[in-house]
C-alpha atoms as a PDB file:
ATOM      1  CA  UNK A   1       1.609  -4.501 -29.501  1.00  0.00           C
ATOM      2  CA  UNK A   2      -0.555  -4.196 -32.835  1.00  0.00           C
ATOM      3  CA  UNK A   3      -2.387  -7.282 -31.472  1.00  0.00           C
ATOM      4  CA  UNK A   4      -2.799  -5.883 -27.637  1.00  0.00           C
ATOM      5  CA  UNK A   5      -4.688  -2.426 -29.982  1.00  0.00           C
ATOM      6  CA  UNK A   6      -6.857  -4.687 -31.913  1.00  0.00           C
ATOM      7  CA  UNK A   7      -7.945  -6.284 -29.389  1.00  0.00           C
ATOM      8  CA  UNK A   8      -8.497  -3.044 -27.205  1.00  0.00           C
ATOM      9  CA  UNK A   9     -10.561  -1.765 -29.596  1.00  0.00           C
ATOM     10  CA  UNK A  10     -12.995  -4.807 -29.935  1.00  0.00           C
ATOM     11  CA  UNK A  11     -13.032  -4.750 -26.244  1.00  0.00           C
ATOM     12  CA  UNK A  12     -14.180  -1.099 -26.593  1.00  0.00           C
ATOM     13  CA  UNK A  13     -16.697  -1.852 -29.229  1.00  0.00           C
ATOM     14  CA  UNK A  14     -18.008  -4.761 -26.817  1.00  0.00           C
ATOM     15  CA  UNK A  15     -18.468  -2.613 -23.693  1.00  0.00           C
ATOM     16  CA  UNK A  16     -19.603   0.620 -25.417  1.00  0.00           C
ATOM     17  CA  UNK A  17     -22.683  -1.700 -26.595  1.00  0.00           C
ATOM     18  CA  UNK A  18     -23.304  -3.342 -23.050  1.00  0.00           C
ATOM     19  CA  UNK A  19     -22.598   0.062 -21.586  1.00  0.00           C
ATOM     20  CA  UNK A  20     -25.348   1.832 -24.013  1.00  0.00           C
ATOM     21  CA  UNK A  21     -27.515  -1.396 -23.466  1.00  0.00           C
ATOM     22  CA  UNK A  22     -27.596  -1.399 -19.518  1.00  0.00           C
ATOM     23  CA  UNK A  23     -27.238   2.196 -18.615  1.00  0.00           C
ATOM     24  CA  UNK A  24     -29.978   4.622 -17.916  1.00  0.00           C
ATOM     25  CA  UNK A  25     -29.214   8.460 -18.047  1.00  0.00           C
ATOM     26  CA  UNK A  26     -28.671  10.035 -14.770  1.00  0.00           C
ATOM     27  CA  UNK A  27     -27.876   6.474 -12.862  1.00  0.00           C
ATOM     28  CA  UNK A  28     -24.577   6.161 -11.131  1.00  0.00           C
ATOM     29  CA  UNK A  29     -24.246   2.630 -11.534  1.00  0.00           C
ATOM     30  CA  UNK A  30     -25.110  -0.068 -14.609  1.00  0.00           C
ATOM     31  CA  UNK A  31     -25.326  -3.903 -13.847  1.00  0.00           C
ATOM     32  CA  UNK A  32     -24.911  -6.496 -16.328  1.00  0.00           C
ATOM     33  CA  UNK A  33     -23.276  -9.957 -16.457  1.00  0.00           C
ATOM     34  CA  UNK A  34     -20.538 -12.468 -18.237  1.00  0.00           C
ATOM     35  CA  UNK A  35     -23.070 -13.475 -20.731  1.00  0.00           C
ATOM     36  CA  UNK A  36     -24.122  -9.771 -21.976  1.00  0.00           C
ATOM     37  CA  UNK A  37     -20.371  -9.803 -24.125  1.00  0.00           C
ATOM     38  CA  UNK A  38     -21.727 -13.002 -25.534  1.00  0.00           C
ATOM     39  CA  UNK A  39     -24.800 -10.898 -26.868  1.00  0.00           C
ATOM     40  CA  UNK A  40     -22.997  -8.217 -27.873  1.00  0.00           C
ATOM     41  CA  UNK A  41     -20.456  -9.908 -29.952  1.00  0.00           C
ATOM     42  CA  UNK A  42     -23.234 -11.604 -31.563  1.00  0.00           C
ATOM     43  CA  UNK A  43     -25.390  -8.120 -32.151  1.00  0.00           C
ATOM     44  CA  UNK A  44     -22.183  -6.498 -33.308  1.00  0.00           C
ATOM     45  CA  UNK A  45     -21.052  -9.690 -35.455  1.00  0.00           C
ATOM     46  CA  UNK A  46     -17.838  -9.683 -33.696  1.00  0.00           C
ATOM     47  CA  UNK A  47     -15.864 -13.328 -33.348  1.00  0.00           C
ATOM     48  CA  UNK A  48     -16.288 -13.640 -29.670  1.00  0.00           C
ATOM     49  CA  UNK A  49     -13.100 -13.132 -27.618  1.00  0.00           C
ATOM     50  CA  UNK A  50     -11.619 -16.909 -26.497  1.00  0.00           C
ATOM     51  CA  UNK A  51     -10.797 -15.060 -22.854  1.00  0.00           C
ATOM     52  CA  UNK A  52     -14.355 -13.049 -21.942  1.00  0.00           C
ATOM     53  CA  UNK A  53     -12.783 -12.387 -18.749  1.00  0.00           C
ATOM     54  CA  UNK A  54      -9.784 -10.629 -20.630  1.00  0.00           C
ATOM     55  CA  UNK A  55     -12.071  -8.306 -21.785  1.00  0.00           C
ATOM     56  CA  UNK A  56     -12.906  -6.634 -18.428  1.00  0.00           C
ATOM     57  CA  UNK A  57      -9.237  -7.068 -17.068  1.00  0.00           C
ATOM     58  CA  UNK A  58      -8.542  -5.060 -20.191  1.00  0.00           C
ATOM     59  CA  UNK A  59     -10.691  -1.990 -19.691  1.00  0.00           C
ATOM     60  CA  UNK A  60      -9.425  -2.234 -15.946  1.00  0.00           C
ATOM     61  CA  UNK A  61      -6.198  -1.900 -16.154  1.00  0.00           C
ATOM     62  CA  UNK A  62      -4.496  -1.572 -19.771  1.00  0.00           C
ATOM     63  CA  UNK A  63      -6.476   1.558 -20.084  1.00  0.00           C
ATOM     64  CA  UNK A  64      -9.288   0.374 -22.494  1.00  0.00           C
ATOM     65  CA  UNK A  65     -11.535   3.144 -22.853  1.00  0.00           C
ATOM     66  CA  UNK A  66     -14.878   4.259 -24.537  1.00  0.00           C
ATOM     67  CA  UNK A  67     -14.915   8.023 -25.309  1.00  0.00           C
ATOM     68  CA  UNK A  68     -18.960   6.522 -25.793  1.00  0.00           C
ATOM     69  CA  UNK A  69     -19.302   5.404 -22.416  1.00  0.00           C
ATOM     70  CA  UNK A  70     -17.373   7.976 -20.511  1.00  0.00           C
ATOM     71  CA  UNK A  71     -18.178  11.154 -22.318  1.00  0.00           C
ATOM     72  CA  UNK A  72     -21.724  10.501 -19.866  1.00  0.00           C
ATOM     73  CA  UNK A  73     -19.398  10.961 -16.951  1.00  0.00           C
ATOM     74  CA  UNK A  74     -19.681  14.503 -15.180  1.00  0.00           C
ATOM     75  CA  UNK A  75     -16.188  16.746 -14.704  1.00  0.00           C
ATOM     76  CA  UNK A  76     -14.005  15.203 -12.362  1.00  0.00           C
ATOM     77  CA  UNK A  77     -15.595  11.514 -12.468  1.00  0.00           C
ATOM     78  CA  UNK A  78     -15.202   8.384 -14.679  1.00  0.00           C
ATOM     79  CA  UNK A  79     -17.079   4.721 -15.282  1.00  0.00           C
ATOM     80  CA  UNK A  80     -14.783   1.662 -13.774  1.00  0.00           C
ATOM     81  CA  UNK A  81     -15.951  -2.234 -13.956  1.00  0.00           C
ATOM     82  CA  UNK A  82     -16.802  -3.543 -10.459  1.00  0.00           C
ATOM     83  CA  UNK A  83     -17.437  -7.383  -9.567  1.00  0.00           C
ATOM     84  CA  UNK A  84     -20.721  -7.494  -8.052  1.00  0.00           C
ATOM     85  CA  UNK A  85     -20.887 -11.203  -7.570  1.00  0.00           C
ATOM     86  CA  UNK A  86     -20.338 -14.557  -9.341  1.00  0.00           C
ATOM     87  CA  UNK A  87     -20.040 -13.816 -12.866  1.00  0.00           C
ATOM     88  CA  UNK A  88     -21.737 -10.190 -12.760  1.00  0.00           C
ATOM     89  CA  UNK A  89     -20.358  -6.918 -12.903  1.00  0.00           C
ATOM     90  CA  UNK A  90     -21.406  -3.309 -13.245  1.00  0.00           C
ATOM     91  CA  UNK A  91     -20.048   0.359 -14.157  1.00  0.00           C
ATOM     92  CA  UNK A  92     -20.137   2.396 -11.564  1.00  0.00           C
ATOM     93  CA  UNK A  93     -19.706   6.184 -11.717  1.00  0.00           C
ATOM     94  CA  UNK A  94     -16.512   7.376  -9.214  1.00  0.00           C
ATOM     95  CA  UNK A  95     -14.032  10.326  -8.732  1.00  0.00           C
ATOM     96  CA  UNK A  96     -11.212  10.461 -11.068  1.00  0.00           C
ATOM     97  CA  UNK A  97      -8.403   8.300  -9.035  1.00  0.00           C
ATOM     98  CA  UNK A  98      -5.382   7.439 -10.294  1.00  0.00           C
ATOM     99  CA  UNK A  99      -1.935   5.658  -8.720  1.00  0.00           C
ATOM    100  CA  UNK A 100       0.544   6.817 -11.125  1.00  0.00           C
ATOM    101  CA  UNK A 101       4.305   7.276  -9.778  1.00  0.00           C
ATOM    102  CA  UNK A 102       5.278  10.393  -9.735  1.00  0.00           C
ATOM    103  CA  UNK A 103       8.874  10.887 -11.777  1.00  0.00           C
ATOM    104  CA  UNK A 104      10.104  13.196  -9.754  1.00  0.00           C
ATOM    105  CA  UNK A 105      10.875  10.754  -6.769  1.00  0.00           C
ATOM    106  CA  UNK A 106      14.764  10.055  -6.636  1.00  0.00           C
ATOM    107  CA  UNK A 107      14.889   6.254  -6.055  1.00  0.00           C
ATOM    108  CA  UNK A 108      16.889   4.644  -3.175  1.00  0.00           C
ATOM    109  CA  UNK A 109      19.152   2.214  -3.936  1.00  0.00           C
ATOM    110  CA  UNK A 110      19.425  -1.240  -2.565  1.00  0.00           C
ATOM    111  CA  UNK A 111      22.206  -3.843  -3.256  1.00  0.00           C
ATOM    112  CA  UNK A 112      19.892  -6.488  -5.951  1.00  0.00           C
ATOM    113  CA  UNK A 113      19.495 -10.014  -3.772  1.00  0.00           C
ATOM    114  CA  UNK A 114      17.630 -11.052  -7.000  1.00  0.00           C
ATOM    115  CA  UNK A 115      19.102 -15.266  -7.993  1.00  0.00           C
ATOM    116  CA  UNK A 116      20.389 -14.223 -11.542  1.00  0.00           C
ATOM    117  CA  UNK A 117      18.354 -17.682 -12.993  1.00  0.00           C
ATOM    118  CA  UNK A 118      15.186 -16.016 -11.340  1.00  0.00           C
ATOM    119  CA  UNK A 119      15.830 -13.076 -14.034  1.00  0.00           C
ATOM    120  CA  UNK A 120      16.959 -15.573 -16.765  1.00  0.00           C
ATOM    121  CA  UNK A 121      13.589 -17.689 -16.560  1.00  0.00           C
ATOM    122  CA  UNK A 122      11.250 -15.116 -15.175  1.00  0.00           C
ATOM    123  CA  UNK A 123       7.899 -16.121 -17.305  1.00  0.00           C
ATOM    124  CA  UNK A 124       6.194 -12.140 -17.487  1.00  0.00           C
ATOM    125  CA  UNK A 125       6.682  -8.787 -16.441  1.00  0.00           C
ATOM    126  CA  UNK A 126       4.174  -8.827 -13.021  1.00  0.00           C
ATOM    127  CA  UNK A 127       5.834 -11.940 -12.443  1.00  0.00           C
ATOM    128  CA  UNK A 128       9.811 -10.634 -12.337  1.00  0.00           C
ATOM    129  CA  UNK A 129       8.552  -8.023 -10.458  1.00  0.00           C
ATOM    130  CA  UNK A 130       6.745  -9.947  -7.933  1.00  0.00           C
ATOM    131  CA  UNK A 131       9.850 -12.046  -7.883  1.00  0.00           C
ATOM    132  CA  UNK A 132      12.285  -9.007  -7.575  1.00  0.00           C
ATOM    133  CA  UNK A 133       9.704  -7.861  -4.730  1.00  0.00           C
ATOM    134  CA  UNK A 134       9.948 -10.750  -2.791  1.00  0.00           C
ATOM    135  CA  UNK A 135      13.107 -11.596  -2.739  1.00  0.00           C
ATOM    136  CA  UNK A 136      15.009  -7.516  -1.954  1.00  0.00           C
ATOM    137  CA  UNK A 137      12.500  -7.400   0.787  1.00  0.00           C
ATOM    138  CA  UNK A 138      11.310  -4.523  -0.572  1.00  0.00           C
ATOM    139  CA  UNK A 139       7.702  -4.496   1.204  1.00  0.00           C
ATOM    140  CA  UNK A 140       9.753  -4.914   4.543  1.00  0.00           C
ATOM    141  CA  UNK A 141      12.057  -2.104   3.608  1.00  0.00           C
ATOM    142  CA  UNK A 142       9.094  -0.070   2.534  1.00  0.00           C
ATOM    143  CA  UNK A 143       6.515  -0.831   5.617  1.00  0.00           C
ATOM    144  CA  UNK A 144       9.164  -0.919   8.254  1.00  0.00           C
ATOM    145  CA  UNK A 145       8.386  -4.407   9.356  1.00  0.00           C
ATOM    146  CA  UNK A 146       8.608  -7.780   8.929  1.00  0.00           C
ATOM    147  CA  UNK A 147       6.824  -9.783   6.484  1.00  0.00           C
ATOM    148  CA  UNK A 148       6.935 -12.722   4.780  1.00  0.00           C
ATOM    149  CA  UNK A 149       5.084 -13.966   1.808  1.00  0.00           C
ATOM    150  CA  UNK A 150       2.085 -16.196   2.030  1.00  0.00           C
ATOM    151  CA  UNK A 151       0.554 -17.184  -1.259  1.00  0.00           C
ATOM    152  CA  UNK A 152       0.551 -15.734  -4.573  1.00  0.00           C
ATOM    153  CA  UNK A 153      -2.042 -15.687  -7.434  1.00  0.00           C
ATOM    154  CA  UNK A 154      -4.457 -16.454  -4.762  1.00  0.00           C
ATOM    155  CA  UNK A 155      -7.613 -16.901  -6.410  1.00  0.00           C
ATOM    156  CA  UNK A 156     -10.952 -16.752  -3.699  1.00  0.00           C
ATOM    157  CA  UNK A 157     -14.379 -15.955  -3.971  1.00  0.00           C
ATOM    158  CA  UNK A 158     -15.724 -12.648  -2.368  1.00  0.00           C
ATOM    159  CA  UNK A 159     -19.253 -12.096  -1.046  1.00  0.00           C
ATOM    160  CA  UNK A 160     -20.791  -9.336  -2.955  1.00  0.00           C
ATOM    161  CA  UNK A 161     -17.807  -9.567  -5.159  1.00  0.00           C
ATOM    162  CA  UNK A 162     -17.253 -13.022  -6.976  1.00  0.00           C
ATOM    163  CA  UNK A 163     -13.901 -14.451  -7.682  1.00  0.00           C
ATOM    164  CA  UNK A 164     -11.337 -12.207  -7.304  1.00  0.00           C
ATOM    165  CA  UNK A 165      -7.430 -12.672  -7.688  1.00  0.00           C
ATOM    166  CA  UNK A 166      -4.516 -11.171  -5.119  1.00  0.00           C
ATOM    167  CA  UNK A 167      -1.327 -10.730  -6.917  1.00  0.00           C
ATOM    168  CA  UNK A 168       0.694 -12.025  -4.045  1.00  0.00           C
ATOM    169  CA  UNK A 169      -0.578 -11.816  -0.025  1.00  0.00           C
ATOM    170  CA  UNK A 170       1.630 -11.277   2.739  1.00  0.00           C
ATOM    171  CA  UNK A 171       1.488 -11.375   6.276  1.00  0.00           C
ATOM    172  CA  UNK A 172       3.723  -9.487   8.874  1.00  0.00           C
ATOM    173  CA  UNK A 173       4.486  -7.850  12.317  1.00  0.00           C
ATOM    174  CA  UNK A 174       6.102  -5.309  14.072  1.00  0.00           C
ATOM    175  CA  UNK A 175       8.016  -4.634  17.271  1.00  0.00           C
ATOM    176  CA  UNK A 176       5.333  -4.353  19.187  1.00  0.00           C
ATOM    177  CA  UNK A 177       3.478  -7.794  17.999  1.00  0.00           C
ATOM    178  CA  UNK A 178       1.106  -6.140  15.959  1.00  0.00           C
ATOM    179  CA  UNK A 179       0.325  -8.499  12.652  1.00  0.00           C
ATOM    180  CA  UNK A 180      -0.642  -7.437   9.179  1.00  0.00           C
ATOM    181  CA  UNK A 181      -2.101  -8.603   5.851  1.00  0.00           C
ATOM    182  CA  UNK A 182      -0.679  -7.126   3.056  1.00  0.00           C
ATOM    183  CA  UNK A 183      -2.048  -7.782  -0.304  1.00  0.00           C
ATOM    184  CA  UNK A 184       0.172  -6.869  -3.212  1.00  0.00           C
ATOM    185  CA  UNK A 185      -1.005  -5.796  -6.500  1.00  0.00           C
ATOM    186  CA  UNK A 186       1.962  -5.637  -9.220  1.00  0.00           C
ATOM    187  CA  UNK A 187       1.795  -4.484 -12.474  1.00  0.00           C
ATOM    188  CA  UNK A 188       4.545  -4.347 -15.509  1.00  0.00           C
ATOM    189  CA  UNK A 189       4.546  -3.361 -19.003  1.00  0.00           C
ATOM    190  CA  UNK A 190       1.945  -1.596 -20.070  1.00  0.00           C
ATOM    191  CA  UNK A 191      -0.703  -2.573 -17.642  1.00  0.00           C
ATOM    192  CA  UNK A 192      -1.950   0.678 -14.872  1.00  0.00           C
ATOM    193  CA  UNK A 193      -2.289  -0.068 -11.281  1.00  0.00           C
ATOM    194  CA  UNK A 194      -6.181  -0.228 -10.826  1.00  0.00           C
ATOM    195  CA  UNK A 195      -7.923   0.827  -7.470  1.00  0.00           C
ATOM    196  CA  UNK A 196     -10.787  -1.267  -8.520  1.00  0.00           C
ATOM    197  CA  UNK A 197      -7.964  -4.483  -7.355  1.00  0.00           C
ATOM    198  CA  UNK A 198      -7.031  -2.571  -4.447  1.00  0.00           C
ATOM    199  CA  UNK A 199     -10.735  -2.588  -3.322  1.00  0.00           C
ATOM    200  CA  UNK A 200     -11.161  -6.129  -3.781  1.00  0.00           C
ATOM    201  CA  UNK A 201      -7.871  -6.734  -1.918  1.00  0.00           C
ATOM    202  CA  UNK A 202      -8.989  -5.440   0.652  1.00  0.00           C
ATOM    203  CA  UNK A 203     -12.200  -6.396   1.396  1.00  0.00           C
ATOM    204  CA  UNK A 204     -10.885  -9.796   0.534  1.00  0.00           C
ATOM    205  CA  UNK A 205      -8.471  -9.723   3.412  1.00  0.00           C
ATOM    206  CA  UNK A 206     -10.674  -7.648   5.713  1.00  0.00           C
ATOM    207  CA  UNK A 207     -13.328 -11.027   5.284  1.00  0.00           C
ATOM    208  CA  UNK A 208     -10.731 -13.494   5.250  1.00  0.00           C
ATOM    209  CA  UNK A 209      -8.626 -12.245   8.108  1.00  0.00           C
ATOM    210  CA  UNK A 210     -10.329 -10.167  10.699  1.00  0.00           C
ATOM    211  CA  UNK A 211      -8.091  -9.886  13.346  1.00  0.00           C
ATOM    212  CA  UNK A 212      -4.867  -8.502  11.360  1.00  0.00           C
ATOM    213  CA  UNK A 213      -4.716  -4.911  10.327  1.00  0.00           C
ATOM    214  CA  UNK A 214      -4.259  -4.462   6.105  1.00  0.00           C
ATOM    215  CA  UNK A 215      -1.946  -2.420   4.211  1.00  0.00           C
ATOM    216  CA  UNK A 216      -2.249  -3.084   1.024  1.00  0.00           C
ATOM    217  CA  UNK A 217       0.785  -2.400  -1.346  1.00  0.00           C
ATOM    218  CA  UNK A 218       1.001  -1.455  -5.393  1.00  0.00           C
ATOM    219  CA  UNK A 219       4.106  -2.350  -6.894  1.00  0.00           C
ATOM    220  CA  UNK A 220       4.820  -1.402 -10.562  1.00  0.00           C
ATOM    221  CA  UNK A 221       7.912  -1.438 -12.471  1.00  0.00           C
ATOM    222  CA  UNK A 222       9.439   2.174 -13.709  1.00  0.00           C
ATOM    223  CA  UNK A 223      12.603   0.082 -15.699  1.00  0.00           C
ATOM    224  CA  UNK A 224      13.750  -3.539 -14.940  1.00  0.00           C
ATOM    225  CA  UNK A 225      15.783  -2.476 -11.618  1.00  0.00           C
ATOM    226  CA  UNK A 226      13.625   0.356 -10.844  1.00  0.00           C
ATOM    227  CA  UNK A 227      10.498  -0.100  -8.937  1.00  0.00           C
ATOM    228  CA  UNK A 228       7.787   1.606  -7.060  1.00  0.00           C
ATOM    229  CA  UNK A 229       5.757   1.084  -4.551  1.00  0.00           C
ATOM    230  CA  UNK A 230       2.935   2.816  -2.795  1.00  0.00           C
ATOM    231  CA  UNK A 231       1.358   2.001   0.531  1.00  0.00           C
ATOM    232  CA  UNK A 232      -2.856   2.632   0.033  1.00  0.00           C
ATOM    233  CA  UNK A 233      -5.684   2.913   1.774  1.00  0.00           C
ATOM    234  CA  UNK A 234      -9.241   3.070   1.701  1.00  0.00           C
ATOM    235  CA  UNK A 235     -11.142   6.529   2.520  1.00  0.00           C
ATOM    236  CA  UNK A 236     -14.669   5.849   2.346  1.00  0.00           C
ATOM    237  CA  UNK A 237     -15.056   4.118  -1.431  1.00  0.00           C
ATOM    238  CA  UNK A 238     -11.997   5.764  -2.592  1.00  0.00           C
ATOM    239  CA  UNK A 239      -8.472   4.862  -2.062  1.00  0.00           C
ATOM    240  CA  UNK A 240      -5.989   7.228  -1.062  1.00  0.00           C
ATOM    241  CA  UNK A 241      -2.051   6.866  -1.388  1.00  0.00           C
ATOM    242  CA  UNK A 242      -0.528   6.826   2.200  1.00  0.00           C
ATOM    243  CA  UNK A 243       3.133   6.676   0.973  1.00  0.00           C
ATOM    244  CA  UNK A 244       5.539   6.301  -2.369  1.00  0.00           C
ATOM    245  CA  UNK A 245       8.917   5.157  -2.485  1.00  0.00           C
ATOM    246  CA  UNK A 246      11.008   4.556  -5.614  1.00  0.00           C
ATOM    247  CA  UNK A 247      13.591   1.638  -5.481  1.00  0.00           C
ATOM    248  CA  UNK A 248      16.431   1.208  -7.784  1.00  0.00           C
ATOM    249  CA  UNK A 249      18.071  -2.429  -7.436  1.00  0.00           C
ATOM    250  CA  UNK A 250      21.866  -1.754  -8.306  1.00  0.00           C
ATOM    251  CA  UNK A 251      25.105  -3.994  -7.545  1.00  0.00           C
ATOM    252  CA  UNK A 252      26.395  -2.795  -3.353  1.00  0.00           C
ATOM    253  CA  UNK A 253      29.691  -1.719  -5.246  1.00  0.00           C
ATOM    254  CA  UNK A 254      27.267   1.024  -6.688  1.00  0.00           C
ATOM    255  CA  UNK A 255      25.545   2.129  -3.334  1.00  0.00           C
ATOM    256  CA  UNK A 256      28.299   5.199  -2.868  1.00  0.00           C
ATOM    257  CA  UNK A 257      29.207   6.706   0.709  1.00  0.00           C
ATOM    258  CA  UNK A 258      27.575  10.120  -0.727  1.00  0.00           C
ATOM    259  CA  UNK A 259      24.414   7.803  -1.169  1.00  0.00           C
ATOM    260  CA  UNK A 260      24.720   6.615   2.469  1.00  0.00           C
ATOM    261  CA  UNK A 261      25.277   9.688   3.895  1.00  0.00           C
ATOM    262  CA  UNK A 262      22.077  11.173   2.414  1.00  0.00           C
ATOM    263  CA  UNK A 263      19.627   8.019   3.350  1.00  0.00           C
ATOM    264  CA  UNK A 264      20.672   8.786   7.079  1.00  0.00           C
ATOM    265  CA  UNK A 265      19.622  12.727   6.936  1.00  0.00           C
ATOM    266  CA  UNK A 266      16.528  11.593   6.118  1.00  0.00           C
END
């Protein structure tokens, strides 16, 4: 953890000098690419980061900030990092969005199908939970169809993007023959669900497959059973939570008639 705030703050330092570097005052939007941390590290005399790419995932989604950079953003707005093509980015000025889960949700419970070795040798956080996903049928449960999963860690290059990375992608279909794309994003620990990935998910799957409707799907993990979801969708440039549901992975000896009895009221 000491390691994960050095490093956040070096990340910081990095961008705040690209971000004071590329931006203009009263633009909306500030291009620069890969090799701009290069020069900054160098300006700064900072040992350049062995990962550069870790340095954007950071400010993405383990909530490495700049009070620098975004005390230029107006009320009610804030700077992300967008890909904008093969190793080139850019801040762009958006509305404050956040997909946070909200505590007060009482989670439903559902008898845990998780292999116990798939718990012993799980290798990270995104990855248990991906696994735990996958194999409760929890994106079933939650979407009300059937799905099944078709790659994960799919890496893919984007027009107008660059390479981009899907968590895990699923496809699916419903009573009435209707098929879907779901792209999941899942994040553990520390890290924040990011609608910047939810973007790129779905334009990815919106280029890659045309003629199947997407729904893409956040997963993060409230406690090591307890997981939620949220179906999203995109509103113009901003993405817009469609639905939340909080899942709590128990033994079925746990799942109590009382519990029954108030799934089917609702």
């Amino acid at each position: 953890m000491v390691r994960r705030k050095l490093e956040s703050s070096r990340y910081a330092r990095l961008l705040s000098h690209i971000f004071k570097t590329v931006w203009t005052k009263g633009a909306t939007i500030a291009e620069f690419e890969r090799a701009e941390i290069e020069r900054a590290a160098k300006k700064l005399r900072m040992t350049l980061p062995k990962n550069l790419g870790d340095v954007i995932y950071s400010y993405r989604y383990r909530g490495t900030q700049s009070e620098s950079i975004q005390s230029t953003a107006p009320n009610g707005k804030e700077w992300i990092i967008v890909g904008t093509g093969p190793g080139k980015y850019a801040f762009k000025l958006v509305r404050v969005n956040r997909i946070v889960p909200d505590p007060s949700y009482l989670p439903i419970k559902v008898p845990d199908a998780t292999p116990e070795i798939i718990g012993q040798y799980a290798m990270s956080d995104e990855q248990a939970l991906l696994a735990k996903v996958r194999y409760n049928r929890l994106v079933d449960i939650f979407l009300g169809i059937t799905t099944y999963s078709l790659q994960n860690h799919l890496r893919t290059t984007v027009k107008g993007l660059g390479q981009i990375e899907i968590d895990e992608i699923y496809v699916g279909l419903d009573r009435s023959g209707a098929q879907y794309v779901i792209p999941v994003q899942a994040k553990g620990g520390d890290d924040q669900l990011s609608v910047v990935q939810t973007v790129q998910d779905v334009r990815c799957c919106k280029a890659k497959f045309p003629d199947l409707d997407c729904r893409p799907v956040s997963a993060q993990f409230l406690a090591p059973n307890h997981i939620a979801l949220f179906e999203l969708a995109l509103s113009g440039e901003e993405v817009r939570i469609v639905d939340q549901r909080h899942y709590q992975l128990t033994a079925a000896a746990d799942i109590t008639a009382d519990d029954l009895s108030r799934y089917r009221a609702r």
